[in-house]
Protein backbone atom coordinates (compact mmCIF):
# COMPACT_ATOMS: atom_id res chain seq x y z
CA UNK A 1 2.25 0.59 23.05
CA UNK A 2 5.04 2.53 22.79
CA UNK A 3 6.21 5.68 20.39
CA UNK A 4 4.37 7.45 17.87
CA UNK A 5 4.72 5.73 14.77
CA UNK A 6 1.26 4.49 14.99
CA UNK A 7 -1.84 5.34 12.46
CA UNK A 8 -5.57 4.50 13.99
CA UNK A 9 -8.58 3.82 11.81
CA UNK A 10 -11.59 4.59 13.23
CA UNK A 11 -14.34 1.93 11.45
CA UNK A 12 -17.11 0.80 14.07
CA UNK A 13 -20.08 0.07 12.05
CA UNK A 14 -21.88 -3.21 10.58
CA UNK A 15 -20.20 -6.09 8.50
CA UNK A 16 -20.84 -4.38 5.14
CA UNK A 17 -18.82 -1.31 6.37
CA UNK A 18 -16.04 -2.94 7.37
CA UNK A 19 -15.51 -4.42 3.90
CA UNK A 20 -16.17 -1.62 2.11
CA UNK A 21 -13.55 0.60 4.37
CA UNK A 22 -10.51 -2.23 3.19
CA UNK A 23 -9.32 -0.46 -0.25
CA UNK A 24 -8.69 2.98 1.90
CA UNK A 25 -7.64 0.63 4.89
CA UNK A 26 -5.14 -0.98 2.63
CA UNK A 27 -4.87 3.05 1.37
CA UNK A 28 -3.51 4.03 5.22
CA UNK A 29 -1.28 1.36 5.24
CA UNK A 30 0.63 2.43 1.80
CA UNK A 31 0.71 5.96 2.90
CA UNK A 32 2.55 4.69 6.43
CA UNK A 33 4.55 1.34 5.77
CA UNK A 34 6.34 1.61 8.83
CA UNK A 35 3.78 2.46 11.16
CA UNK A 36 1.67 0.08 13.07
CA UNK A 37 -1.67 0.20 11.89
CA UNK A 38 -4.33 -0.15 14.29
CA UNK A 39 -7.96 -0.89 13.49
CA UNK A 40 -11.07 0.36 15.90
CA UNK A 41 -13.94 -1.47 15.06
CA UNK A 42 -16.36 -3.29 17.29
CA UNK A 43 -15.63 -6.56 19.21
CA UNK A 44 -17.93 -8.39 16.87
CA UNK A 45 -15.99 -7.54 14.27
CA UNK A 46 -12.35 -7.96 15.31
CA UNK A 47 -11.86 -11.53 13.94
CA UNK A 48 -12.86 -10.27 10.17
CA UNK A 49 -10.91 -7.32 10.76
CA UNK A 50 -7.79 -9.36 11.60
CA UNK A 51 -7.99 -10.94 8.01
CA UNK A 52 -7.45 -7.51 6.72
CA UNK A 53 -3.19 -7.98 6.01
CA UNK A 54 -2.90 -4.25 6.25
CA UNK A 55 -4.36 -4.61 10.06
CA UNK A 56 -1.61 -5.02 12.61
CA UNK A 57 -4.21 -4.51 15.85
CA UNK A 58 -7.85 -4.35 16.26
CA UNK A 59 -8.79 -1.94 19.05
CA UNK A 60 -12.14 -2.49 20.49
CA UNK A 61 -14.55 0.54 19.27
CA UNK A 62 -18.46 1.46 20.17
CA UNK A 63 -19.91 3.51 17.55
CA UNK A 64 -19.38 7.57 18.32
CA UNK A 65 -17.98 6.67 22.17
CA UNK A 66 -14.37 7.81 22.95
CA UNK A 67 -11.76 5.25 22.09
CA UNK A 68 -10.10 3.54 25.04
CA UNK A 69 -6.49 4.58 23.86
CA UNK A 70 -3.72 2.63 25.49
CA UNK A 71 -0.81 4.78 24.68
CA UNK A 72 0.69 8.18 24.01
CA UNK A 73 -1.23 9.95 21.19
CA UNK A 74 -0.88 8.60 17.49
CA UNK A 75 1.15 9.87 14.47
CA UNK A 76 -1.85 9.59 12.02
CA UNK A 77 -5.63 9.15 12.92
CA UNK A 78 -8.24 8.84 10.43
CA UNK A 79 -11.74 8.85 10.41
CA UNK A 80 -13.28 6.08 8.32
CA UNK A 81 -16.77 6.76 10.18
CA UNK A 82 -18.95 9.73 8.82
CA UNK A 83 -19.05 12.80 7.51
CA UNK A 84 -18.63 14.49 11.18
CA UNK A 85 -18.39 16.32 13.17
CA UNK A 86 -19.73 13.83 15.83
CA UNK A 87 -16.51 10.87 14.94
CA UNK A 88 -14.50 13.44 13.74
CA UNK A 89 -14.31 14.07 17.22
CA UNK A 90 -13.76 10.39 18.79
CA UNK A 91 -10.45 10.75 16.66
CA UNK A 92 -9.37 13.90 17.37
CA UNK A 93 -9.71 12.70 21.27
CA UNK A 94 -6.34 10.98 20.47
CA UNK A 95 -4.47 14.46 19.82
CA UNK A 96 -2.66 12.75 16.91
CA UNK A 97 0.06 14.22 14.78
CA UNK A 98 -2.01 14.11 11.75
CA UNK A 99 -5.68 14.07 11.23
CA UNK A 100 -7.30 13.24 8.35
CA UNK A 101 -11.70 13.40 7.82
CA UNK A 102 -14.30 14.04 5.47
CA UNK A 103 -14.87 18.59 5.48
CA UNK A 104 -17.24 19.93 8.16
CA UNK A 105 -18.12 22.98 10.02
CA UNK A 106 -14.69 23.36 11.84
CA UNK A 107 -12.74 20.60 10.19
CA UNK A 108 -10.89 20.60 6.94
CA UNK A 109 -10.32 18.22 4.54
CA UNK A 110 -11.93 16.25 1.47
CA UNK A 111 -15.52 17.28 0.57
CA UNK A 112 -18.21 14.54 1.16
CA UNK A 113 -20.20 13.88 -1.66
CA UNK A 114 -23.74 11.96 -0.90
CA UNK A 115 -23.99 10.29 -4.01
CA UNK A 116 -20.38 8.49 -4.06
CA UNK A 117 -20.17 4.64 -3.82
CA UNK A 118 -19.15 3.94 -0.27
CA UNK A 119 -15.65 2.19 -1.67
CA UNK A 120 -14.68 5.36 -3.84
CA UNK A 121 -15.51 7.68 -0.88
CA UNK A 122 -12.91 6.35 1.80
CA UNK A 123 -10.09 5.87 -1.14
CA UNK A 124 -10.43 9.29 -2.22
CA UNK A 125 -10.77 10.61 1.01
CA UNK A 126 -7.51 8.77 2.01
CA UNK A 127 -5.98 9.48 -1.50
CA UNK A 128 -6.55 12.82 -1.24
CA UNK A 129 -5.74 13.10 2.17
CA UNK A 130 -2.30 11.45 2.27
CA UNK A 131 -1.28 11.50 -1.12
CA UNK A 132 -1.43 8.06 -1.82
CA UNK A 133 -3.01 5.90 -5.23
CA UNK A 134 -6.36 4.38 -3.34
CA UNK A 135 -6.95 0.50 -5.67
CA UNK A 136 -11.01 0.00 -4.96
CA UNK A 137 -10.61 -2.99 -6.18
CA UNK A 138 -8.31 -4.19 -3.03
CA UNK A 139 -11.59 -5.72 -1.47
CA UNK A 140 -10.27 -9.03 -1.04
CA UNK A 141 -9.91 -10.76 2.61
CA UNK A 142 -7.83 -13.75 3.31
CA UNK A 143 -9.74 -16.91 3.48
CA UNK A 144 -10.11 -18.13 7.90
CA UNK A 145 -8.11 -20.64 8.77
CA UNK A 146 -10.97 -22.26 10.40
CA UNK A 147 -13.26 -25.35 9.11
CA UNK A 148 -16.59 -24.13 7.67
CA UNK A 149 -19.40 -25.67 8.57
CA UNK A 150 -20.54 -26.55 5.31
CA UNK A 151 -18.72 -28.25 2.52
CA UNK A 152 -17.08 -26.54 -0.11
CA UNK A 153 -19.76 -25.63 -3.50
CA UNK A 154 -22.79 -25.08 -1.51
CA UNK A 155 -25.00 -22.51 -2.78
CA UNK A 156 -26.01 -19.45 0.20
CA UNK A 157 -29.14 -18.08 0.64
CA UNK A 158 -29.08 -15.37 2.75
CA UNK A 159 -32.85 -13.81 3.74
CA UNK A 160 -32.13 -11.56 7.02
CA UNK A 161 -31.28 -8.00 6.72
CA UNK A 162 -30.94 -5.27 9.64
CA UNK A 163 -34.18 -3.63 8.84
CA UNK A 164 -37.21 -4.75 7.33
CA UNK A 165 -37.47 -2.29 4.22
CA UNK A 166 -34.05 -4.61 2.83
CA UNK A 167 -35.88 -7.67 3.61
CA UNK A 168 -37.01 -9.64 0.76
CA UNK A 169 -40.23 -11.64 1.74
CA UNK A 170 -39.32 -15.07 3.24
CA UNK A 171 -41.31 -16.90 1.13
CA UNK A 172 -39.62 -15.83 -1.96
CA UNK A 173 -36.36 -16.37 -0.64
CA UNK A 174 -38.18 -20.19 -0.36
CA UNK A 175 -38.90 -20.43 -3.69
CA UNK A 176 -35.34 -19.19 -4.52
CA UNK A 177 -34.09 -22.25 -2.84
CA UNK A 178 -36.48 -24.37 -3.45
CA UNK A 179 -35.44 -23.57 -7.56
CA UNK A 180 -30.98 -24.16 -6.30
CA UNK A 181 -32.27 -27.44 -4.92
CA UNK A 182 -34.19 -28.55 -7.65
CA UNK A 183 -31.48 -27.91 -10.04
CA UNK A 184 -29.19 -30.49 -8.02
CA UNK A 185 -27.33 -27.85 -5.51
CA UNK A 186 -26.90 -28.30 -2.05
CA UNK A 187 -28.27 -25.34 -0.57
CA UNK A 188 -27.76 -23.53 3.18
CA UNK A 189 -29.65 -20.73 4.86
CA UNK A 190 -27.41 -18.39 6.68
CA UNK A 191 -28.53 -15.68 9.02
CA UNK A 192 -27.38 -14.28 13.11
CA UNK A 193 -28.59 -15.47 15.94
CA UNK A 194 -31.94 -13.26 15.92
CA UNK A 195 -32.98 -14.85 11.93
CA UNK A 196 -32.77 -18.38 13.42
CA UNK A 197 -36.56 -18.43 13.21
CA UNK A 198 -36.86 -16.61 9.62
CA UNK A 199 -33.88 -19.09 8.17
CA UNK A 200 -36.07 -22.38 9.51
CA UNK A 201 -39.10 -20.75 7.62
CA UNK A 202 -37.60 -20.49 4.52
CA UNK A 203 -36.07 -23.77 4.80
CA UNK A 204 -39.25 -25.34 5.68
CA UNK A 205 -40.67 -24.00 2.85
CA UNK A 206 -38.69 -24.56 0.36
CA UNK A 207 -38.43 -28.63 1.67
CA UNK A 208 -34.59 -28.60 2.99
CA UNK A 209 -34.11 -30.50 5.97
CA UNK A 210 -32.92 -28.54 9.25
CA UNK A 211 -29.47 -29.14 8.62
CA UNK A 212 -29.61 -27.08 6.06
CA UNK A 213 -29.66 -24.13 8.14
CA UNK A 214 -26.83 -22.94 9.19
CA UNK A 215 -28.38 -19.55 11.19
CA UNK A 216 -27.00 -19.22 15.04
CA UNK A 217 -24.88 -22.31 13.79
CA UNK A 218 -22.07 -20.12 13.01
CA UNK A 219 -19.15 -17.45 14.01
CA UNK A 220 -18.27 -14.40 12.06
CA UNK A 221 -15.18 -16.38 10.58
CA UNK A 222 -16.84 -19.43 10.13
CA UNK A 223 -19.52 -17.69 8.22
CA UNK A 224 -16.93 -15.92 5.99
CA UNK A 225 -15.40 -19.40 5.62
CA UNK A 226 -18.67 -20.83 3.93
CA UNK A 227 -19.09 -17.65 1.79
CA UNK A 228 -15.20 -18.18 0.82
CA UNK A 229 -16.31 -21.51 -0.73
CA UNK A 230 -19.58 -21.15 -1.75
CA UNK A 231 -20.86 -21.85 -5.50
CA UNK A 232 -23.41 -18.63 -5.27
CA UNK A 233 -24.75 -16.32 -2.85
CA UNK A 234 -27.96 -14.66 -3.19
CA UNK A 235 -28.88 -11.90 -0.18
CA UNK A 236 -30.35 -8.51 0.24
CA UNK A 237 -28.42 -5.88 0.53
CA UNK A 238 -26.81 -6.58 4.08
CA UNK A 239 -22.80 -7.65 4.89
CA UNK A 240 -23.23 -11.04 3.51
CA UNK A 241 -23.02 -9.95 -0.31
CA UNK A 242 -20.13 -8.21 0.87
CA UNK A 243 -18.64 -11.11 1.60
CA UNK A 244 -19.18 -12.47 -1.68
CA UNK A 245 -17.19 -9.56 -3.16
CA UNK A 246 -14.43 -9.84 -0.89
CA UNK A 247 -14.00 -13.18 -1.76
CA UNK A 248 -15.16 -12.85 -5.78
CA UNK A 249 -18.05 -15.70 -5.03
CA UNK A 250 -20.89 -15.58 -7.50
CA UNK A 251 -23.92 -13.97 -6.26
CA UNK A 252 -27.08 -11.95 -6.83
CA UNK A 253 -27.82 -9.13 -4.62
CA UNK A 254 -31.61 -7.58 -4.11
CA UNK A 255 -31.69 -4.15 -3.49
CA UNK A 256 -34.69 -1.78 -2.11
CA UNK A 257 -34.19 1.55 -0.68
CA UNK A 258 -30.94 2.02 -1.30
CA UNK A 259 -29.28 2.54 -4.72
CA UNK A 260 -26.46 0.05 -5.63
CA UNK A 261 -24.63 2.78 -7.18
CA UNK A 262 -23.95 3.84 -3.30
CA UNK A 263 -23.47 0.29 -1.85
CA UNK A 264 -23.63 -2.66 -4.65
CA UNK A 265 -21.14 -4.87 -5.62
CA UNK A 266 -18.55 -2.68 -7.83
CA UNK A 267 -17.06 -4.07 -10.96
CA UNK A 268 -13.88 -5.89 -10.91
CA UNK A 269 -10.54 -6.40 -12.87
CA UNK A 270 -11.14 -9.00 -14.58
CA UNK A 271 -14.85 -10.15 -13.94
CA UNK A 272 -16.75 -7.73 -17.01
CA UNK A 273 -19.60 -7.78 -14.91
CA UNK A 274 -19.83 -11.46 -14.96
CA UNK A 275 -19.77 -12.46 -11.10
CA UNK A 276 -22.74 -10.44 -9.68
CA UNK A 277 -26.37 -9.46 -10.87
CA UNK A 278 -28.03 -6.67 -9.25
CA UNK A 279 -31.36 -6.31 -9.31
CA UNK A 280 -32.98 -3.00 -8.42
CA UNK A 281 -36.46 -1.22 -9.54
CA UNK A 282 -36.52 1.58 -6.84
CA UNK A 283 -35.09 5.42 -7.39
CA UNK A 284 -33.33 5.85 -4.17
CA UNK A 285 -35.57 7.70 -2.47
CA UNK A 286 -36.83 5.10 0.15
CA UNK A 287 -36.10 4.25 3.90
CA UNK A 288 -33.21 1.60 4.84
CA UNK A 289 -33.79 1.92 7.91
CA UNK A 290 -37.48 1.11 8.06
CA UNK A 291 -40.39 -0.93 9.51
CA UNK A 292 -41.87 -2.23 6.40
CA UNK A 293 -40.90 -3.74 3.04
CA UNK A 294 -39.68 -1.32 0.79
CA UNK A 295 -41.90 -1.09 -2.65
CA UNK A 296 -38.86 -0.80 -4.82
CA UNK A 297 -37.90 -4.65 -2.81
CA UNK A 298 -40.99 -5.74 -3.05
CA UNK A 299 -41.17 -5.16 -7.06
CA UNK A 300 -38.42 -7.71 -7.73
CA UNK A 301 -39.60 -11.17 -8.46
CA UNK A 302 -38.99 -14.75 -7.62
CA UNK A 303 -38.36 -15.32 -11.56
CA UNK A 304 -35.98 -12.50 -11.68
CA UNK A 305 -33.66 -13.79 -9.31
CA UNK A 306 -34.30 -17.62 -10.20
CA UNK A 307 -33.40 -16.38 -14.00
CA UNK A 308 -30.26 -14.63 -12.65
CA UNK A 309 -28.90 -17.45 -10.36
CA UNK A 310 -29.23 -19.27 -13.79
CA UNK A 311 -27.02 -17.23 -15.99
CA UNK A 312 -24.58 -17.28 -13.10
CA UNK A 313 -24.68 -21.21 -12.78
């Protein structure tokens, strides 16, 4: 890699970051049309990130570990991570020209506000930063140019999430699907590798055969493939109903301890409000990161959700 005309975006989180990062992503690249724009995110993530059209390179990243930098330092590096100081640093490693993150002790720039939706945080932080118009609604991703594993129409149920608080009980999520199947859909279960076991539950339970899970069955793109096509998606609050609003795919999303004002699906051009249902009975006060359901999760009901995936369908 030669020159300086280069801008790096630091973004090595989960799936749901990622696609919440693509407005100011898309931000970067308007501020710098003729610089290559390269992308640090983890390995896992480099084939999603590559259907980003503002990414030119993905640059294998490990969350807060120095970047293994190729070349001479950068033109522009930006911090699409945290608040700092602890990535502020990783991209200030790169001694680049310009250097744009969130205000800390010791580091100027945009002030972080806790109770901004993550999509309106990283545009205004690159908006303000370089003095460019930040669109939040510039979530879409190009569809893979891979087969899905799943025919086009199906209807996603998605019960896995990072940490048990955002995990909807499995046998709900049955029911869920047992109600899509009922009404003549052809459902699939989705999850990684590791919610192989909780995806054959709920299948089992709600009667679907086990080719109707499609957990450990699939890659990153060919998951974002099925989402691309599907009728409706209905998840916790985890990357999958992400990719439901990247690619404008009905769904309903559960969320617990987190507020959707921070994280849910935003309104649209265009949709009114239509496309997703939220449903959320908690005050934002509770643990997404912990070891048991969280109450506000546990409040929402099977007939919630079934009457929601309803007034979608």
């Amino acid at each position: 890699m030669t020159g300086r005309r280069v801008a790096v975006v630091l973004r090595p989180l989960g799936l749901g970051d990622l696609l919440t990062g693509v407005p100011a992503i898309r931000a970067v690249r308007a501020a710098v049309p003729g610089h290559r724009l390269v992308l640090a995110t983890t390995a896992a993530l480099a084939p999603l990130a590559a259907l980003v059209d503002a990414v030119d390179e993905v640059l294998p990243a490990r969350e807060l570990e120095p970047l293994d930098w190729p070349g001479p330092p950068p033109e522009l590096a930006v911090d699409l991570h945290g608040k700092g100081p602890a990535s502020h640093v990783v991209v200030a490693g790169l001694h680049p020209g310009r250097l744009l993150t969130f205000a800390s002790p010791g580091w100027p720039g945009p002030v972080w506000y806790p109770d901004e939706h993550e999509v309106h945080r990283w545009c205004r932080l690159v908006a303000e930063g370089l003095g460019v118009d930040a669109d939040p609604d510039a979530l879409d991703l190009a569809v893979p140019g891979v087969a899905p594993p799943a025919p086009a129409g199906v209807a996603l149920v998605h019960p896995g999430a990072a940490f048990p608080s955002r995990r909807w009980p499995a046998d709900r999520f049955a029911a869920v699907a047992r109600h899509l199947a009922d009404r003549g859909l052809d459902v699939r279960v989705t999850g990684g590798p590791a919610e192989v076991p909780l995806a054959r539950a709920v299948a089992e339970a709600a009667g679907l055969g086990e080719g109707c899970v499609l957990a450990g069955r699939t890659t990153t793109l060919e998951l974002a493939a099925v989402v691309a096509g599907a009728r409706v998606v209905v998840s916790g609050d985890t990357g999958v109903a992400h990719l439901a609003t990247a690619y404008r795919r009905p769904s309903v999303v559960l969320f617990g301890p987190v507020s959707p004002a921070l994280w849910g699906p935003p309104l649209r051009a265009g949709e009114q409000g239509a496309l997703h249902v939220v449903l959320w009975h908690g005050d934002g006060t509770g643990d997404p990161w912990g070891t048991a359901l969280d109450p506000a999760l546990a409040r929402v009901t099977v007939a919630e959700v079934t009457a929601a995936l309803d007034s979608l369908l």
